[in-house]
N, C-alpha and C. Protein backbone atom coordinates (compact mmCIF):
# COMPACT_ATOMS: atom_id res chain seq x y z
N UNK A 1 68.07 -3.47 221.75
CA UNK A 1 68.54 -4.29 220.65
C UNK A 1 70.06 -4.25 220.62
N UNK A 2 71.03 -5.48 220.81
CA UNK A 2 72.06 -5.34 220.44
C UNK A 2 72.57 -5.21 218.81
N UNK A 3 73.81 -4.78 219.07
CA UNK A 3 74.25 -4.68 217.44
C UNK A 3 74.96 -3.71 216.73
N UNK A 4 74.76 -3.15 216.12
CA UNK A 4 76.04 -2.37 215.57
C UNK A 4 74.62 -0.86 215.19
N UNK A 5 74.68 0.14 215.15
CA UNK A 5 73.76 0.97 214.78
C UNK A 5 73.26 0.76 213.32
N UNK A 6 74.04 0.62 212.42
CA UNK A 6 73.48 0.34 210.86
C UNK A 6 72.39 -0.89 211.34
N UNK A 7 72.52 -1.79 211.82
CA UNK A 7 71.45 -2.73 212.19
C UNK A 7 70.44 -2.12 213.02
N UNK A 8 70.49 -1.54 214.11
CA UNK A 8 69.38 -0.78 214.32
C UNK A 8 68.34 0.32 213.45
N UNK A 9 69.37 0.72 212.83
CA UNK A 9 68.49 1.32 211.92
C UNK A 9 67.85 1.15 211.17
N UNK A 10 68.52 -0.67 210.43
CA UNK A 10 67.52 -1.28 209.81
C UNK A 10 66.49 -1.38 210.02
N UNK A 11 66.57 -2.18 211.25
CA UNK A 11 65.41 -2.99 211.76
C UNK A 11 64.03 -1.88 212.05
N UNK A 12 64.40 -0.82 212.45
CA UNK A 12 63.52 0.32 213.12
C UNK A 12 63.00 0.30 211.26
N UNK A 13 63.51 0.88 210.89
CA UNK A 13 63.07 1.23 209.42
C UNK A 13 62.17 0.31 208.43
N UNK A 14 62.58 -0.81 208.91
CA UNK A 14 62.14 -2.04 207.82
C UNK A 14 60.59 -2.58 208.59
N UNK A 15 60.49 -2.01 210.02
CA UNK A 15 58.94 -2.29 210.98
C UNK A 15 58.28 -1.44 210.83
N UNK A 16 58.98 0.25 210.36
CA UNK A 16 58.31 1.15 210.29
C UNK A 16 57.23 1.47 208.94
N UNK A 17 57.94 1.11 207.79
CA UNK A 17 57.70 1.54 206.68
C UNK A 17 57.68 0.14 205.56
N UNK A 18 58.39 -0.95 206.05
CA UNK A 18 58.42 -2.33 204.89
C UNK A 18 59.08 -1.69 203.98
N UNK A 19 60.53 -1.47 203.32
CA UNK A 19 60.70 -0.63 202.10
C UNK A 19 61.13 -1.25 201.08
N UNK A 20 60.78 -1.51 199.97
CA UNK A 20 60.98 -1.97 198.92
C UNK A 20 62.96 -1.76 198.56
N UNK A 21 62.93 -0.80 198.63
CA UNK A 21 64.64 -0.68 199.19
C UNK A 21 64.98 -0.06 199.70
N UNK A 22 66.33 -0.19 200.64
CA UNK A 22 66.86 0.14 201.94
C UNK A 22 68.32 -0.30 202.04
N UNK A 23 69.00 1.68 201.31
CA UNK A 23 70.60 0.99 201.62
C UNK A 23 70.85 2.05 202.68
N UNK A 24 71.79 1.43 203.75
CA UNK A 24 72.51 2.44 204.83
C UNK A 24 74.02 2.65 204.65
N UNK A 25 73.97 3.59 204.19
CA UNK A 25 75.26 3.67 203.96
C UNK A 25 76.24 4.78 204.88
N UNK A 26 77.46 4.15 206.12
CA UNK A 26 77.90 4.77 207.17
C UNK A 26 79.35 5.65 206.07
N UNK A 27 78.54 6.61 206.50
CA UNK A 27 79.70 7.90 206.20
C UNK A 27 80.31 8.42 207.40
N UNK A 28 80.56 7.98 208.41
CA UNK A 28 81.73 8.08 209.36
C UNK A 28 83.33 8.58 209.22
N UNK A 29 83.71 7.69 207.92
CA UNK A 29 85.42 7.87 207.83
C UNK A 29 85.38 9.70 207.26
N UNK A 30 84.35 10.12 206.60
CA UNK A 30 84.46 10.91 205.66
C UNK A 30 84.51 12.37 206.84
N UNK A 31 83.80 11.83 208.09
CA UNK A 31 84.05 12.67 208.83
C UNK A 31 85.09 12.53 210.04
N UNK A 32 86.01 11.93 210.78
CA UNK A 32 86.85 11.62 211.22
C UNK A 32 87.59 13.00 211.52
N UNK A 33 87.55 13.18 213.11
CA UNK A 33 88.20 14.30 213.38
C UNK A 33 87.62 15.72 213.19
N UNK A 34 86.33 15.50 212.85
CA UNK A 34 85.67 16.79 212.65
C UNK A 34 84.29 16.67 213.96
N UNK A 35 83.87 17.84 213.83
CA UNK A 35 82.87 17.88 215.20
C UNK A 35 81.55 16.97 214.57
N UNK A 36 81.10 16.04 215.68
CA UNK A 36 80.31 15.29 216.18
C UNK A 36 80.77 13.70 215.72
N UNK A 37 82.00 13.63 215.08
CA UNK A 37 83.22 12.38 215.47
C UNK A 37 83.01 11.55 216.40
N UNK A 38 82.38 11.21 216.83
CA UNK A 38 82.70 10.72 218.32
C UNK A 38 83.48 9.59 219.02
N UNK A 39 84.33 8.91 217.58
CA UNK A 39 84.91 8.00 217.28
C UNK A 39 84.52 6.40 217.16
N UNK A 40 83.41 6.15 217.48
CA UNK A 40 82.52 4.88 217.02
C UNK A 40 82.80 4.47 215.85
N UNK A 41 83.04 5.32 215.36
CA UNK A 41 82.50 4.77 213.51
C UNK A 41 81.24 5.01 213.01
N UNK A 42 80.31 5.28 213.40
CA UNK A 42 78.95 5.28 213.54
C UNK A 42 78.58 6.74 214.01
N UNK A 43 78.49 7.91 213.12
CA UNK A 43 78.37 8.88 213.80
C UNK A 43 77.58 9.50 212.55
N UNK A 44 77.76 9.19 211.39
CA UNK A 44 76.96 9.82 210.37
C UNK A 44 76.69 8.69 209.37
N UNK A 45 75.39 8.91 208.78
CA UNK A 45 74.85 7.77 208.07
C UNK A 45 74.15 8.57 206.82
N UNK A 46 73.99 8.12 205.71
CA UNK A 46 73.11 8.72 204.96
C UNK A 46 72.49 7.06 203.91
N UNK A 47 70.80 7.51 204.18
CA UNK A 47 70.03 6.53 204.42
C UNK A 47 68.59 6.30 203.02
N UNK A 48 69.01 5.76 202.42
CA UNK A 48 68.48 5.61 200.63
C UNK A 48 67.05 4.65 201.08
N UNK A 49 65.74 5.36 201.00
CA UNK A 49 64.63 4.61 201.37
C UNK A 49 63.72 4.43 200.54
N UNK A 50 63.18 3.42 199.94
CA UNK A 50 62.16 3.73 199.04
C UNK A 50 60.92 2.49 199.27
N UNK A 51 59.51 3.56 199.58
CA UNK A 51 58.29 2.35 200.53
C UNK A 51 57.06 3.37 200.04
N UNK A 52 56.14 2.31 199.56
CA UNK A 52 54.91 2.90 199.30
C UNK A 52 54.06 3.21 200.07
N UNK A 53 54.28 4.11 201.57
CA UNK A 53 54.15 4.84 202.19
C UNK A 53 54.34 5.86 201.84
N UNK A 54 55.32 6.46 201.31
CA UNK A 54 55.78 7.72 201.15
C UNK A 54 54.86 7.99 199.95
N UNK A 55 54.31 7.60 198.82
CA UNK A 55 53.70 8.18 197.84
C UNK A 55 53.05 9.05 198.35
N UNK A 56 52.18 9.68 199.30
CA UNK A 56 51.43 10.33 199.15
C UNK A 56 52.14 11.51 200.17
N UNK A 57 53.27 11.56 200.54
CA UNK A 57 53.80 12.88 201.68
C UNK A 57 55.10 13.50 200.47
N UNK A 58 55.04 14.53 201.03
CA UNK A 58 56.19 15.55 200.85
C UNK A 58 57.29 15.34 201.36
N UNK A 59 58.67 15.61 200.74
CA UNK A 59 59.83 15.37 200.80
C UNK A 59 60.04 15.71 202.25
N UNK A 60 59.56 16.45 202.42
CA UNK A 60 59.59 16.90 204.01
C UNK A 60 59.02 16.04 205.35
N UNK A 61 57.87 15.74 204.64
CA UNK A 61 56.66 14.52 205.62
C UNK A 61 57.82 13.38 205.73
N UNK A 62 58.44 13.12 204.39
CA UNK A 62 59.52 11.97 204.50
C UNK A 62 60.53 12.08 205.18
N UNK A 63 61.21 13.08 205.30
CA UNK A 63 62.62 13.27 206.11
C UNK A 63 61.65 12.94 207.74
N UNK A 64 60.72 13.71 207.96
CA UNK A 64 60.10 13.60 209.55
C UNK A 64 59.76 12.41 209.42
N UNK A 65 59.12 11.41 209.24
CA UNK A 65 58.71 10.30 209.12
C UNK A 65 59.95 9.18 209.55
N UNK A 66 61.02 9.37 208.73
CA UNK A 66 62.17 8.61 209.05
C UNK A 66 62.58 8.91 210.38
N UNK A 67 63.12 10.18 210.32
CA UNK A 67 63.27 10.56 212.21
C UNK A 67 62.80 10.22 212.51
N UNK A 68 61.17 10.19 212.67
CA UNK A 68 60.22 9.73 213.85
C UNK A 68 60.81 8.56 214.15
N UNK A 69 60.67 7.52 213.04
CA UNK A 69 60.79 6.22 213.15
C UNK A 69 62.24 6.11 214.04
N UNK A 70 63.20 6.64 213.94
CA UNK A 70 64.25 6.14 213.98
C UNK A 70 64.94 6.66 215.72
N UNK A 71 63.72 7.07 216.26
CA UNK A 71 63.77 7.56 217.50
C UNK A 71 64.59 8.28 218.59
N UNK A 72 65.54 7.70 219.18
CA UNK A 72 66.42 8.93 219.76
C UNK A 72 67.96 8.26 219.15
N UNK A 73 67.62 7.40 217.72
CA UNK A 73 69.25 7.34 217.39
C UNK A 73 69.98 8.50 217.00
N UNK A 74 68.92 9.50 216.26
CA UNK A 74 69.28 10.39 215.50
C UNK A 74 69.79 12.09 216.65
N UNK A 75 70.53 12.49 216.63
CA UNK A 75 70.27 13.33 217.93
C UNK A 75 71.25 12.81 219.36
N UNK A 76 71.16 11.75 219.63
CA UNK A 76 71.49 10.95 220.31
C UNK A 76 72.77 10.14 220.53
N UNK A 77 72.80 9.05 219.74
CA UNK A 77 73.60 8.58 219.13
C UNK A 77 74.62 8.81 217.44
N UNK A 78 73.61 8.98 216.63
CA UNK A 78 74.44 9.72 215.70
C UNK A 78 74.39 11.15 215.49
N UNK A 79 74.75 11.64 215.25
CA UNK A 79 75.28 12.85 214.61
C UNK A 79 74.48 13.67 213.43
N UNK A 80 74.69 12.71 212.54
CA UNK A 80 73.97 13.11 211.77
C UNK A 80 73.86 12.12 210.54
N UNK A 81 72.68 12.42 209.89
CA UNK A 81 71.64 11.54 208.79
C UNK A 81 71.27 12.41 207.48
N UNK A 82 71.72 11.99 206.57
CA UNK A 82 71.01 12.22 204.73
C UNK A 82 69.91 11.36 204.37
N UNK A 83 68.76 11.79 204.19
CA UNK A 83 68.11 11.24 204.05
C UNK A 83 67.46 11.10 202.51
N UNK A 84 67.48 9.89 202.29
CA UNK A 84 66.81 10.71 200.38
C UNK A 84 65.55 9.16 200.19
N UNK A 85 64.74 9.75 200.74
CA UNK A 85 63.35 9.00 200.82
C UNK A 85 62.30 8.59 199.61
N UNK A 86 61.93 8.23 199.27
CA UNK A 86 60.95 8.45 197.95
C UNK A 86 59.83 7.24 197.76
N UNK A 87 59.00 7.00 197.42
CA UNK A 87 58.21 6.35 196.56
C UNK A 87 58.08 5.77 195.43
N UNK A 88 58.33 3.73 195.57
CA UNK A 88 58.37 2.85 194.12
C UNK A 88 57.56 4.13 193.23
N UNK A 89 58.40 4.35 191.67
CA UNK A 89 57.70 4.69 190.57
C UNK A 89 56.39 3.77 190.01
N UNK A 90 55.75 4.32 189.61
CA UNK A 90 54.41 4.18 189.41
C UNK A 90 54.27 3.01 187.86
């Protein structure tokens, strides 16, 4: 897939799970010059998910779930990911 990584991550995310909302928000500048920088711009993301999938897993099932989905960006290509996952209120 071409594109910028915040778009990949969409797209992986939005096939994986359908999420009722989905902000990506690139925290890159905040790290600049510190280790795993890699100067892209694109090196740390923290990633606001909310899909009625998740109702029934643990905060934990959710953080793995997103990784899964999000395949060798995480590790790979970025650096690192915040994840704060949850389930539409009831």
């Amino acid at each position: 897939m071409s594109g910028t990584v915040a778009q990949e991550i969409e797209a992986l995310l939005v096939e994986a799970f359908a999420p009722t909302n989905l902000d990506i928000i690139n925290d890159s500048h905040q790290h600049a010059g510190h280790s795993g920088d890699d100067g892209s711009g694109e090196s740390h993301f923290t990633l606001v998910i909310e899909a009625p999938s998740f109702a029934d897993m643990t905060r934990l099932a959710r953080q793995r779930a997103v990784i899964a989905a999000l395949r060798d960006i995480v590790g790979e290509r970025v650096h690192a990911v915040a994840i704060k996952a949850s389930a539409p209120a009831a």
